[in-house]
C-alpha atoms as a PDB file:
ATOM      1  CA  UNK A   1       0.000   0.000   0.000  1.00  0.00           C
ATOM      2  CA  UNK A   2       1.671   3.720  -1.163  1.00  0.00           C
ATOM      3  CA  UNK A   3       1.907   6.181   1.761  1.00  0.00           C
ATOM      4  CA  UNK A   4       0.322   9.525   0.664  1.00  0.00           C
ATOM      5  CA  UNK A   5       1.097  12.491   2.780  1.00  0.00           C
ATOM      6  CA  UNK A   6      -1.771  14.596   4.447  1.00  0.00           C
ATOM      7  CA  UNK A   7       0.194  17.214   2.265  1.00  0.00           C
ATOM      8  CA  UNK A   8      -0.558  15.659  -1.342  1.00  0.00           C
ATOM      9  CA  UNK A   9      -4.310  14.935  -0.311  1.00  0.00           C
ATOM     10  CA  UNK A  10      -5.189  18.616   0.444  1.00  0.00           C
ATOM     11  CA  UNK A  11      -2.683  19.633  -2.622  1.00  0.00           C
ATOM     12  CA  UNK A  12      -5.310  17.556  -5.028  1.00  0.00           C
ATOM     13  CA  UNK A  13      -8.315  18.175  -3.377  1.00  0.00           C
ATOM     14  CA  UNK A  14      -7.771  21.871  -3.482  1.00  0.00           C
ATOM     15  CA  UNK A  15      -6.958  21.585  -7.360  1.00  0.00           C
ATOM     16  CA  UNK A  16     -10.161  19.312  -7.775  1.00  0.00           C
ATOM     17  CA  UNK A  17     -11.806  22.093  -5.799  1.00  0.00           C
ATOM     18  CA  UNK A  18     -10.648  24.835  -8.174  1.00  0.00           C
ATOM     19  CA  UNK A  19     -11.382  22.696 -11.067  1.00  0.00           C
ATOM     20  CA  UNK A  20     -14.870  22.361  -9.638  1.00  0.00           C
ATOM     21  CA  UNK A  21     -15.210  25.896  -8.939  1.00  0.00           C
ATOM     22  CA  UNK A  22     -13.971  27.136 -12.172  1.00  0.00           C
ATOM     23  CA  UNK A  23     -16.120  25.122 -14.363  1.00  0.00           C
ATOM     24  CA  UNK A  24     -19.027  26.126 -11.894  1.00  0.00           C
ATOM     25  CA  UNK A  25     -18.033  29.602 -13.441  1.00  0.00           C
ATOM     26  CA  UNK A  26     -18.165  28.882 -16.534  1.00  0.00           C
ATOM     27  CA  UNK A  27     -21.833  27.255 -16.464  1.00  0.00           C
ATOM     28  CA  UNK A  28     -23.404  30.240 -14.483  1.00  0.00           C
ATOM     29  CA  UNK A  29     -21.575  32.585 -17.124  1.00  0.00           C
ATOM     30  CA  UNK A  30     -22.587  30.722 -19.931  1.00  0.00           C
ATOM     31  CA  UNK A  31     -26.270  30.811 -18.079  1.00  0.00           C
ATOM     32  CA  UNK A  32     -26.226  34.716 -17.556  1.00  0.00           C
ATOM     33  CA  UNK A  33     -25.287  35.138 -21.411  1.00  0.00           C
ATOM     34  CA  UNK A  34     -27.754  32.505 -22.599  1.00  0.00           C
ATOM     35  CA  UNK A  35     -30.254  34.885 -20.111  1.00  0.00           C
ATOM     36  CA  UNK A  36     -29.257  37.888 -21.486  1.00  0.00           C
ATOM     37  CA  UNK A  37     -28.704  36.588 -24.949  1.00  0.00           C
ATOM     38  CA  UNK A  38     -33.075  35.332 -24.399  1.00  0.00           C
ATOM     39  CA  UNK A  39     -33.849  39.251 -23.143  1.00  0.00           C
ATOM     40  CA  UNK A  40     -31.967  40.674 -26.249  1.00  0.00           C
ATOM     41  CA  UNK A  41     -34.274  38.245 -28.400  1.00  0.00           C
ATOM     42  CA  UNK A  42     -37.409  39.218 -26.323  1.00  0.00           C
ATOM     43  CA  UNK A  43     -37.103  42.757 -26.663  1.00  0.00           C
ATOM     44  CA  UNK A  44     -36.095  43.175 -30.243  1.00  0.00           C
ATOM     45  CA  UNK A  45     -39.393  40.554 -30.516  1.00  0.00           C
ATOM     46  CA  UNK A  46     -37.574  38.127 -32.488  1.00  0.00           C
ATOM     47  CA  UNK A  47     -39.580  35.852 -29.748  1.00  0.00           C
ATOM     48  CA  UNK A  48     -42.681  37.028 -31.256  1.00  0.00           C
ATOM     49  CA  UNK A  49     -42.100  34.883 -34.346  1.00  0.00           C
ATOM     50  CA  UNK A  50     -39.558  32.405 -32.875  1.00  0.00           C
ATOM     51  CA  UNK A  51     -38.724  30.257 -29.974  1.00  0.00           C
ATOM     52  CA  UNK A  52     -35.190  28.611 -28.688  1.00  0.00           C
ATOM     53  CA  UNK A  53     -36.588  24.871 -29.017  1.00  0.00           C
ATOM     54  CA  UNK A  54     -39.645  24.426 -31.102  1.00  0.00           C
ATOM     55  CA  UNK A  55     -41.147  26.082 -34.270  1.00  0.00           C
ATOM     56  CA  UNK A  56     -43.458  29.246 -33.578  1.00  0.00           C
ATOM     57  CA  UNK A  57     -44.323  31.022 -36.551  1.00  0.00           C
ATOM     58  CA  UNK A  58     -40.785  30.655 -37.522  1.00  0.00           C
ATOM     59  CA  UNK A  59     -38.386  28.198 -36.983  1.00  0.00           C
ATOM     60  CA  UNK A  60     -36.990  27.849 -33.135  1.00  0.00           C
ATOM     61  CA  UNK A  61     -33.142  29.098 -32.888  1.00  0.00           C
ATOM     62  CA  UNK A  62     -31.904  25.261 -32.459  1.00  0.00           C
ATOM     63  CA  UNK A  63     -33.461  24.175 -35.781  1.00  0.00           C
ATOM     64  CA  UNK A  64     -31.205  27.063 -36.975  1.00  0.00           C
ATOM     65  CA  UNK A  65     -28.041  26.180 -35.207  1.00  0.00           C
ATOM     66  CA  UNK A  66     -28.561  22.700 -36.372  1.00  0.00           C
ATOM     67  CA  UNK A  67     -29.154  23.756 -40.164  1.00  0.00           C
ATOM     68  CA  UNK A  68     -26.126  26.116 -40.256  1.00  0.00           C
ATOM     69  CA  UNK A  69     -23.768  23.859 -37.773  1.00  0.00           C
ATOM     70  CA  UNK A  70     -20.057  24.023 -39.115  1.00  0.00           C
ATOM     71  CA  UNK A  71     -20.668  26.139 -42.255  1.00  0.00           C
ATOM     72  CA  UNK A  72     -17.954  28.888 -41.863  1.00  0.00           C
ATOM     73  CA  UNK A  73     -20.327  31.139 -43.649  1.00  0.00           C
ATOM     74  CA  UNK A  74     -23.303  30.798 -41.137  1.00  0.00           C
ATOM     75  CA  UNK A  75     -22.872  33.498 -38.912  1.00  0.00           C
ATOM     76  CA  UNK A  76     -22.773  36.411 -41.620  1.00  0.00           C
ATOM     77  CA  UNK A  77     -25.385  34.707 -43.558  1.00  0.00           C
ATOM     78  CA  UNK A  78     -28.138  34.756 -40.060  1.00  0.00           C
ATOM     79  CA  UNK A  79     -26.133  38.991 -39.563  1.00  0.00           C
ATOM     80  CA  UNK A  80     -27.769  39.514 -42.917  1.00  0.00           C
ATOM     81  CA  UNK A  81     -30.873  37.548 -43.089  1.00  0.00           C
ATOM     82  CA  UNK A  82     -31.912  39.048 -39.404  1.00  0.00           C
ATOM     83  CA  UNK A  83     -30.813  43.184 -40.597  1.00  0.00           C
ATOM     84  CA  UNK A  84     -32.413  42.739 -44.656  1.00  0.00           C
ATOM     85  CA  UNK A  85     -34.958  39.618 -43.997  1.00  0.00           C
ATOM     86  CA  UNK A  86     -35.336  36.408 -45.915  1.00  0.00           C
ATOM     87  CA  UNK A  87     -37.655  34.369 -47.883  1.00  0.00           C
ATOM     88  CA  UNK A  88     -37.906  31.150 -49.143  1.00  0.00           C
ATOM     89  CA  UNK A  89     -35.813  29.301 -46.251  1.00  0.00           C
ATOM     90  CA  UNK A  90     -38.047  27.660 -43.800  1.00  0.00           C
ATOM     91  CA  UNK A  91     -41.128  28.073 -45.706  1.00  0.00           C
ATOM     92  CA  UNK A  92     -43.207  30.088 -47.433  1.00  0.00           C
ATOM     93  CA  UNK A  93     -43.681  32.937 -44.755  1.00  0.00           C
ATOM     94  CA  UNK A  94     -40.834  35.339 -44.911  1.00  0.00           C
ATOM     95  CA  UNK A  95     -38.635  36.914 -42.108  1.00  0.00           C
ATOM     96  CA  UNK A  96     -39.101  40.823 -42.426  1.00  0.00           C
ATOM     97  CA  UNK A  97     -35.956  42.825 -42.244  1.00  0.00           C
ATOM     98  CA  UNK A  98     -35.301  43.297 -38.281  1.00  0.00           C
ATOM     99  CA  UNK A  99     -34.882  47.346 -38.547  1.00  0.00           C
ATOM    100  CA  UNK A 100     -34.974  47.527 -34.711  1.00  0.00           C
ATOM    101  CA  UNK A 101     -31.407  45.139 -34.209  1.00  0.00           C
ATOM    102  CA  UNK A 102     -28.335  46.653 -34.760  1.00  0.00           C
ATOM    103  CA  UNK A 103     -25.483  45.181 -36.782  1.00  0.00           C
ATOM    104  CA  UNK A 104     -23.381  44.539 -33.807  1.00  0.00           C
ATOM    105  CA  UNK A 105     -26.741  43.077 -31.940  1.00  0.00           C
ATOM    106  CA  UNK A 106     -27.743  40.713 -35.231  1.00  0.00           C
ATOM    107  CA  UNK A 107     -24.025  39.594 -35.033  1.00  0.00           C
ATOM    108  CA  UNK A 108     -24.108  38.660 -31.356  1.00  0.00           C
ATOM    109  CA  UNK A 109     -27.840  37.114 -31.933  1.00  0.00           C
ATOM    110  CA  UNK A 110     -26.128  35.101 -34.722  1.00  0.00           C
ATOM    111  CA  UNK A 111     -23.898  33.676 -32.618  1.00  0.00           C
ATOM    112  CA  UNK A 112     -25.603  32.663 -30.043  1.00  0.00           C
ATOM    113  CA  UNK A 113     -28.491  31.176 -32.298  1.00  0.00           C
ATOM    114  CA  UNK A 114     -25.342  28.994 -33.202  1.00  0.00           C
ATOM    115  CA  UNK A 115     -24.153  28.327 -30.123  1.00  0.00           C
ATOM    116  CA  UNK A 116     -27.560  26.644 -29.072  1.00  0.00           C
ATOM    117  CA  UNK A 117     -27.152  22.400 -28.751  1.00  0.00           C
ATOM    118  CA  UNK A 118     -30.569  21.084 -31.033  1.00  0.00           C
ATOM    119  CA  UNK A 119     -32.820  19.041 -28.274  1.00  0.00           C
ATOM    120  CA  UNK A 120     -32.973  15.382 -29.521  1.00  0.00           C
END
C-alpha cells in the first residue's frame, strides 16, 4: 500500500476544488449570457415569431443552429438575413428585415443562435 502524505491529499483536493469551482463559473456565465442573450431576443421581438426549441411562426433558434452547424459562412449569412430579412428558407412565410437590431446586436444574436445544442 503507497503512503500519501496529508500534504498531497489537500494539494489535489484543493486543485479538484478549483477545477470544480472554475467550471461552476463557466456554467453560471454561460447561463447569464444565454439569459441575457433570451432578453436581447425578447425585446427586439424576435420571440414574437420564434422560440429557442420548437417552431413558432418561424423556426426555433436550435433548428437554426442545427441547419447552419459548421458552415464557416453561417454566422454572416443569419447577420444579414436578421438586418435585410429572408424568404424562401423555412417556408413560405418570410422573415421581415429586423430594422430595430443593430449590426453589432444581429451579429451577437447570430452567434448565439449557433451556439444553441438542437434538443434530440
Amino acid at each position: 500500500m503507497r503512503n500519501i502524505s496529508f500534504e498531497r491529499i489537500c494539494r489535489t483536493r484543493s486543485v479538484f476544488s478549483l477545477l470544480v469551482a472554475g467550471a461552476l463559473c463557466l456554467m453560471a456565465n454561460s447561463a447569464r449570457a444565454d439569459q441575457l442573450m433570451i432578453e436581447l431576443a425578447q425585446n427586439k421581438t424576435c420571440l414574437g415569431c420564434h422560440q429557442v426549441d420548437k417552431k413558432r411562426v418561424g423556426p426555433g433558434f436550435q433548428q437554426v443552429s442545427e441547419r447552419y452547424k459548421g458552415q464557416s459562412e453561417a454566422v454572416p449569412h443569419l447577420v444579414e438575413v436578421i438586418l435585410k430579412g429572408g424568404r424562401g428558407n423555412w417556408g413560405a412565410i418570410p422573415m421581415p428585415a429586423q430594422t430595430r437590431v443593430s449590426p453589432e446586436q444581429a451579429q451577437q444574436l447570430a452567434q448565439w443562435i449557433l451556439s444553441l445544442t438542437p434538443t434530440k
